[in-house]
Protein backbone atom coordinates (compact mmCIF):
# COMPACT_ATOMS: atom_id res chain seq x y z
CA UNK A 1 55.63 -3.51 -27.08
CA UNK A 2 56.60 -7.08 -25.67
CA UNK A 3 53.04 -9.09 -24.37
CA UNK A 4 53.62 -10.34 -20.87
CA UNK A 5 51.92 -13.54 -22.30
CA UNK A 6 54.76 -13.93 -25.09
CA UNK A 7 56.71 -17.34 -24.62
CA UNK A 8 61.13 -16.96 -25.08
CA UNK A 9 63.01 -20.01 -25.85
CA UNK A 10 65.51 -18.69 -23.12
CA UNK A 11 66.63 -15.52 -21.28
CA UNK A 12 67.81 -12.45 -23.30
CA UNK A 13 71.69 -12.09 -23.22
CA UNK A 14 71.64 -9.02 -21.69
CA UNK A 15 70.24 -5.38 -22.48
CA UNK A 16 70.80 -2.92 -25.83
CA UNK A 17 69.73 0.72 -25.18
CA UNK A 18 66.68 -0.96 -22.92
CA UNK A 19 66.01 -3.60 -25.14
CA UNK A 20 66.66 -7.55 -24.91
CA UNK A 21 69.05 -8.92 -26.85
CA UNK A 22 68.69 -12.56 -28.22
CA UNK A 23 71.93 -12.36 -30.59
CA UNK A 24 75.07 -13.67 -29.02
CA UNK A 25 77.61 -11.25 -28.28
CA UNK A 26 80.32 -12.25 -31.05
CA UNK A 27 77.09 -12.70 -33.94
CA UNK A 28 75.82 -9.16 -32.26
CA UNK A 29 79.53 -7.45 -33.11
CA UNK A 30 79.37 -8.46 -36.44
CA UNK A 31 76.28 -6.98 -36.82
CA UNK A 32 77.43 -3.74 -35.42
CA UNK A 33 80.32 -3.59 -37.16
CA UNK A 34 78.53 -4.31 -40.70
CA UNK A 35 76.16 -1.23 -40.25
CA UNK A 36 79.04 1.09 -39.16
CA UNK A 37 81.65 -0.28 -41.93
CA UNK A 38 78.97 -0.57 -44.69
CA UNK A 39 79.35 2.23 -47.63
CA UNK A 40 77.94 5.46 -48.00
CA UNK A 41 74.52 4.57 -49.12
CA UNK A 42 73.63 2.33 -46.11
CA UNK A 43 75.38 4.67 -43.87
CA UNK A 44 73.06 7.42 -45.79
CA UNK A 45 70.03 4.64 -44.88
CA UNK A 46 70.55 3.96 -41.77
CA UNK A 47 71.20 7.98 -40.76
CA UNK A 48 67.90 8.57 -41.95
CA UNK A 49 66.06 5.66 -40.42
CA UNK A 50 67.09 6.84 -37.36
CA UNK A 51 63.75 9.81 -38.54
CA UNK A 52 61.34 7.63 -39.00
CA UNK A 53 58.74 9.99 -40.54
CA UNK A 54 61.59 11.41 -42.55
CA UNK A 55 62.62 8.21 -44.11
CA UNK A 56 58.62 7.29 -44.69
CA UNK A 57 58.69 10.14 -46.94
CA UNK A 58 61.95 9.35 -49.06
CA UNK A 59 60.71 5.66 -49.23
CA UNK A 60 57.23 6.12 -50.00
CA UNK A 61 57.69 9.02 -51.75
CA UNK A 62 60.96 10.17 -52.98
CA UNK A 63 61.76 5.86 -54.26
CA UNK A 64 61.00 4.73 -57.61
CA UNK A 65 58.32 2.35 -56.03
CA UNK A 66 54.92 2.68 -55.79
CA UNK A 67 53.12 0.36 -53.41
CA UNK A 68 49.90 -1.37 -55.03
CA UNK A 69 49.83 -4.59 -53.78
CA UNK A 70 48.20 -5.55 -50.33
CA UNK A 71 50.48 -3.66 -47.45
CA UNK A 72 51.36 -5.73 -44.20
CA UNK A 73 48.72 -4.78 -42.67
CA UNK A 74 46.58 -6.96 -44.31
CA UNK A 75 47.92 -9.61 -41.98
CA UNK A 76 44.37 -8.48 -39.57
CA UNK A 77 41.96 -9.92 -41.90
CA UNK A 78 43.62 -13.34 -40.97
CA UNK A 79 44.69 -13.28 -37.46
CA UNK A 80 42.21 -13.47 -34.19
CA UNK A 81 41.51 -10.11 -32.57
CA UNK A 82 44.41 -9.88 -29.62
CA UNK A 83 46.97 -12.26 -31.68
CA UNK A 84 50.20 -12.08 -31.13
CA UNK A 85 51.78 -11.00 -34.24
CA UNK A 86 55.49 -9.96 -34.68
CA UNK A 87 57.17 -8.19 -37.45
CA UNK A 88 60.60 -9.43 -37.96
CA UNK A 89 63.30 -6.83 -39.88
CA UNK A 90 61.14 -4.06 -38.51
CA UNK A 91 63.35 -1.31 -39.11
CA UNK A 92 62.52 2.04 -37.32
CA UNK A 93 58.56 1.80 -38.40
CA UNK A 94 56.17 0.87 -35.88
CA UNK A 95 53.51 -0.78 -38.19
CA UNK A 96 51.19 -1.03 -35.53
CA UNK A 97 50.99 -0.81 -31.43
CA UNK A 98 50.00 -4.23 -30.98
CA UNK A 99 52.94 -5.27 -33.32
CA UNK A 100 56.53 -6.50 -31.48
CA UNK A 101 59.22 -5.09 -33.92
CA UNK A 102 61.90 -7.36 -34.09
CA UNK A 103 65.31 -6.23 -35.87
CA UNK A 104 68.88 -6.94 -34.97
CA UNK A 105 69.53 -2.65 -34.98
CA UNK A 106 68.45 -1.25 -31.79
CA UNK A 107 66.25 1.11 -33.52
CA UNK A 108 64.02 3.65 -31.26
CA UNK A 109 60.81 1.42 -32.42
CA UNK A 110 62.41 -1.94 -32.14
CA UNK A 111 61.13 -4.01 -29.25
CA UNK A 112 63.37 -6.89 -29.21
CA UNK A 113 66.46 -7.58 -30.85
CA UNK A 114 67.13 -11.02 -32.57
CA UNK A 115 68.02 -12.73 -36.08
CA UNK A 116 65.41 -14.20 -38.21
CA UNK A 117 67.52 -16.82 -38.68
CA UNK A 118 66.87 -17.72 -34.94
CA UNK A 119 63.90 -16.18 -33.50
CA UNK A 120 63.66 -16.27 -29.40
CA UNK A 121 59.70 -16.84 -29.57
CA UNK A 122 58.77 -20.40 -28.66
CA UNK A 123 57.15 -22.77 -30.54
CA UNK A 124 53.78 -22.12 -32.11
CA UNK A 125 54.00 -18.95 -29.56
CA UNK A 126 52.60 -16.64 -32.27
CA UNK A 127 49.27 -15.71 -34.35
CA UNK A 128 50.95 -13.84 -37.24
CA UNK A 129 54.30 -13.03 -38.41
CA UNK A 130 55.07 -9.62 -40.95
CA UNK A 131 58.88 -9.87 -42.63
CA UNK A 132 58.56 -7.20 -45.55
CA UNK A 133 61.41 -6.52 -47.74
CA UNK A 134 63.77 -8.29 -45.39
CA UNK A 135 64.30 -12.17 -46.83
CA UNK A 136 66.75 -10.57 -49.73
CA UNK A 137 68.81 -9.63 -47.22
CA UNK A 138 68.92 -12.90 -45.17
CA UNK A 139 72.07 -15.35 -45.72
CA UNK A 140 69.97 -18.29 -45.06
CA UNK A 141 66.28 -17.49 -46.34
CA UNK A 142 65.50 -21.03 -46.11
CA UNK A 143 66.41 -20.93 -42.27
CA UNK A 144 64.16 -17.81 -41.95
CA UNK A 145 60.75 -19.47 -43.49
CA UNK A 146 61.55 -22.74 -41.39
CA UNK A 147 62.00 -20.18 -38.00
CA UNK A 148 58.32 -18.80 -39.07
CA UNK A 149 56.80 -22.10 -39.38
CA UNK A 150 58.07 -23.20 -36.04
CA UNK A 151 57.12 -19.90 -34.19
CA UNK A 152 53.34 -19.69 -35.38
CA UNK A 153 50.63 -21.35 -33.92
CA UNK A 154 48.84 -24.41 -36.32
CA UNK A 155 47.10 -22.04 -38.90
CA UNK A 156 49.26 -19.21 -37.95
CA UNK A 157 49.62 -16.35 -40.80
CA UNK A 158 52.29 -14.83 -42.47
CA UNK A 159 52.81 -11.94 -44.63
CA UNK A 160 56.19 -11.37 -46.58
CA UNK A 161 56.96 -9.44 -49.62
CA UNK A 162 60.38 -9.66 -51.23
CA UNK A 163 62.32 -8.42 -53.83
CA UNK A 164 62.48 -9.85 -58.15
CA UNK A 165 63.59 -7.21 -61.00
CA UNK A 166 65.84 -5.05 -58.12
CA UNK A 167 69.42 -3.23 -58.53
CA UNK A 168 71.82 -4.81 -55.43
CA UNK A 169 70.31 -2.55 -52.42
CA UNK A 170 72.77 -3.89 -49.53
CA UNK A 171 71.42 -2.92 -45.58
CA UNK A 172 74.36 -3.98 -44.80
CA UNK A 173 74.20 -6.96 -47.24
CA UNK A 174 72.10 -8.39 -50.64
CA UNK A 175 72.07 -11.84 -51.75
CA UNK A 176 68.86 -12.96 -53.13
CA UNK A 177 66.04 -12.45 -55.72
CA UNK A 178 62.14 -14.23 -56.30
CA UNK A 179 60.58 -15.36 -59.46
CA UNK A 180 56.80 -16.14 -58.22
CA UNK A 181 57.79 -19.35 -58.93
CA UNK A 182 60.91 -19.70 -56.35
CA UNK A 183 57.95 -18.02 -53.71
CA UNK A 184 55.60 -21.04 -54.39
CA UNK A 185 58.67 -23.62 -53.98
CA UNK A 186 59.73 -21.64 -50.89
CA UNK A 187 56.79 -22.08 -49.28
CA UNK A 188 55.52 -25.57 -50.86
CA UNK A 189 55.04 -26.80 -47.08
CA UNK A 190 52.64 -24.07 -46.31
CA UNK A 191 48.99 -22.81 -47.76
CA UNK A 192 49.65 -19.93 -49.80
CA UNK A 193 46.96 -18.15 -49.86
CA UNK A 194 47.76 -14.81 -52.14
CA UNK A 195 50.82 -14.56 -53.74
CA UNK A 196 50.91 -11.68 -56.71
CA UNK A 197 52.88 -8.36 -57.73
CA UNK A 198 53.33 -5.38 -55.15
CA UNK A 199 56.00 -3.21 -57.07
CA UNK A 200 55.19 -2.88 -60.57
CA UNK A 201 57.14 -3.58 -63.94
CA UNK A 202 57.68 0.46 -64.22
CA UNK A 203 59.26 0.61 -61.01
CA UNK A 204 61.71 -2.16 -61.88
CA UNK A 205 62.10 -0.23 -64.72
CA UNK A 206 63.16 2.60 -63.30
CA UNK A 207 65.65 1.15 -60.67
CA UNK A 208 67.57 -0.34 -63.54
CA UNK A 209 67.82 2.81 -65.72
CA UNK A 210 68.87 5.12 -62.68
CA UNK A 211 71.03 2.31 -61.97
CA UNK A 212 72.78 2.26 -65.61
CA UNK A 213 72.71 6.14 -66.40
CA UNK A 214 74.47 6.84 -62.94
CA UNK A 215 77.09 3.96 -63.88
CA UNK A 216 77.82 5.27 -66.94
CA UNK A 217 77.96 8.81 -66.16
CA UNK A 218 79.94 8.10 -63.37
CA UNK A 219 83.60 7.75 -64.76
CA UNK A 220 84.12 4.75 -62.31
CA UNK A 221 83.88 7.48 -59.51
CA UNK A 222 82.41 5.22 -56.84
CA UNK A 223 81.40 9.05 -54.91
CA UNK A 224 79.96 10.28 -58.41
CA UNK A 225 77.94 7.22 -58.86
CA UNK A 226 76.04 7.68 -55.53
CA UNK A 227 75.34 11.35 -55.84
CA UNK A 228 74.20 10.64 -59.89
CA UNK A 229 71.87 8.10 -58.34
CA UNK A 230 70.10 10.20 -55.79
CA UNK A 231 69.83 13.04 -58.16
CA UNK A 232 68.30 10.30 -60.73
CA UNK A 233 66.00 9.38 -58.67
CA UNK A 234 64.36 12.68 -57.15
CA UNK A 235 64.36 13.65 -60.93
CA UNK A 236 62.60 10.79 -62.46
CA UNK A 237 60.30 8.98 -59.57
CA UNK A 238 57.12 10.55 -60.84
CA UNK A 239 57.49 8.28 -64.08
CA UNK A 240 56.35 5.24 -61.61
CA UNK A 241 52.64 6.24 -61.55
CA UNK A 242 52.40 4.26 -65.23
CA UNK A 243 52.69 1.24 -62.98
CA UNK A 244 48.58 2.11 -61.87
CA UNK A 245 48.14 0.91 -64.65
CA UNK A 246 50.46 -1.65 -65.51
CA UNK A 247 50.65 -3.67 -62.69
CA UNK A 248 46.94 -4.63 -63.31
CA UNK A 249 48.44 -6.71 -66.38
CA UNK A 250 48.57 -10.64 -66.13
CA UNK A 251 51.80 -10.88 -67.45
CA UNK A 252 53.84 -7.45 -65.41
CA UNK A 253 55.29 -10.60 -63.20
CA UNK A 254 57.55 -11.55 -65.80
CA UNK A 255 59.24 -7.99 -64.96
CA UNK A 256 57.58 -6.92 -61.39
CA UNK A 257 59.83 -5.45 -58.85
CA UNK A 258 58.53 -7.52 -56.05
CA UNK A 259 55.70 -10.18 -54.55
CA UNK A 260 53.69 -9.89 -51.90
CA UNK A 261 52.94 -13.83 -50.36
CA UNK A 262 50.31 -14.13 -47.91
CA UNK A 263 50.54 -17.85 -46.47
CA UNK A 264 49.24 -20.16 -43.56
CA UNK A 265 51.34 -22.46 -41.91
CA UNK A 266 49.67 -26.18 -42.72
CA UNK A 267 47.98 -27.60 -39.59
């Protein structure tokens, strides 16, 4: 859904499967061809996001992750009723109605394709901004929190949660990791207001061990190693309910999978 009162910096390129397109045509091919060149896993990712319920399952369910923290949707207890609030690396999910999904896949949910890295809102155009499990996957994450500061309003929210104790999980690509200290330098020009573990030490855990035992079981069969993984993980997600209690512990962030940050932008 794209608000008739939402301000562009400029015209959309052209149209994607009925949807604008703010990524210029030789940035927009790369991205095309790293989805459709990527290896089996992300191929295997992006088949099933294209079943949006079905993928909710194996992510929610099926992944050795178990979601404690506060979700995006937290993001209402801090924006005015009727904000405009955008959720940048959307993916297929429709978090809610109200919600523009932004992505640079032309996903059946996605309402406008652009970058992160250059986002075609205007400035201060926006009440809230969601970008969950997306800035690993940025090349410039830097360039991504500076496009969120200029694109919400004086006060403006965001909510981001991001990756620390993680295996390399490319969709199409990988580069970074958080200690909550790199978070609160990230964002040292903003008001964090909640910044704390969403993914357990058990779960980070268990991505490493599925990790090694497929490696090593693998014979340096690239093929093997993928199919030992899944199989890993249907067999051994269950262990990740330790992390109920666990992640309750003031010291699981030396080893938590992931932060939640909820900040303001500074006035």
């Amino acid at each position: 859904m794209i608000p008739s009162s939402i301000q562009f910096k400029h015209p959309p390129f052209r149209l994607v499967q009925g949807k604008p397109l703010f990524i210029a045509e030789g940035e927009y091919r790369e991205v095309v061809a790293d989805f459709t060149a990527s290896d089996f896993i992300v191929r295997l990712k992006t088949f099933f996001r294209g079943f949006s319920r079905l993928y909710g399952i194996i992510f929610y369910v099926l992944a050795p992750a178990l979601f404690l923290g506060k979700g995006p949707k937290s993001i209402y207890k801090f924006v005015p009723a009727g904000g405009l609030v955008a959720e940048v690396g959307s993916g297929n999910h429709r978090l809610d109605p109200n919600i523009m999904n932004v992505d640079v896949h032309p996903w059946e949910n996605v309402d406008i394709l652009a970058d992160a890295h250059d986002l075609p809102f205007g400035d201060g155009s926006l009440d809230g901004i969601v970008c969950a499990w997306v800035l690993e996957h940025l090349r410039d994450p830097v360039r991504a929190v500076e496009e969120f500061r200029r694109t919400l309003k004086a006060d403006g929210v965001l909510y981001l949660s991001t990756n620390f104790i993680m295996p390399h999980h490319p969709s199409p690509h990988d580069y970074y990791r958080w200690t909550a200290e790199g978070l609160k330098e990230l964002f040292s020009d903003w008001k964090i207001v909640e910044l704390k573990p969403i993914i357990g030490p058990t779960c980070a855990l268990l991505f490493i061990v599925q990790e090694w035992l497929a490696i090593a079981l693998s014979f340096n069969i690239r093929p093997l190693k993928d199919f030992l993984w899944i199989i890993l993980t249907i067999l051994t997600f269950p262990i990740k309910i330790f992390d109920l209690l666990l992640i309750r512990y003031r010291t699981a962030e030396v080893i938590t999978t992931g932060f939640y940050v909820i900040a303001r932008k500074r006035s």
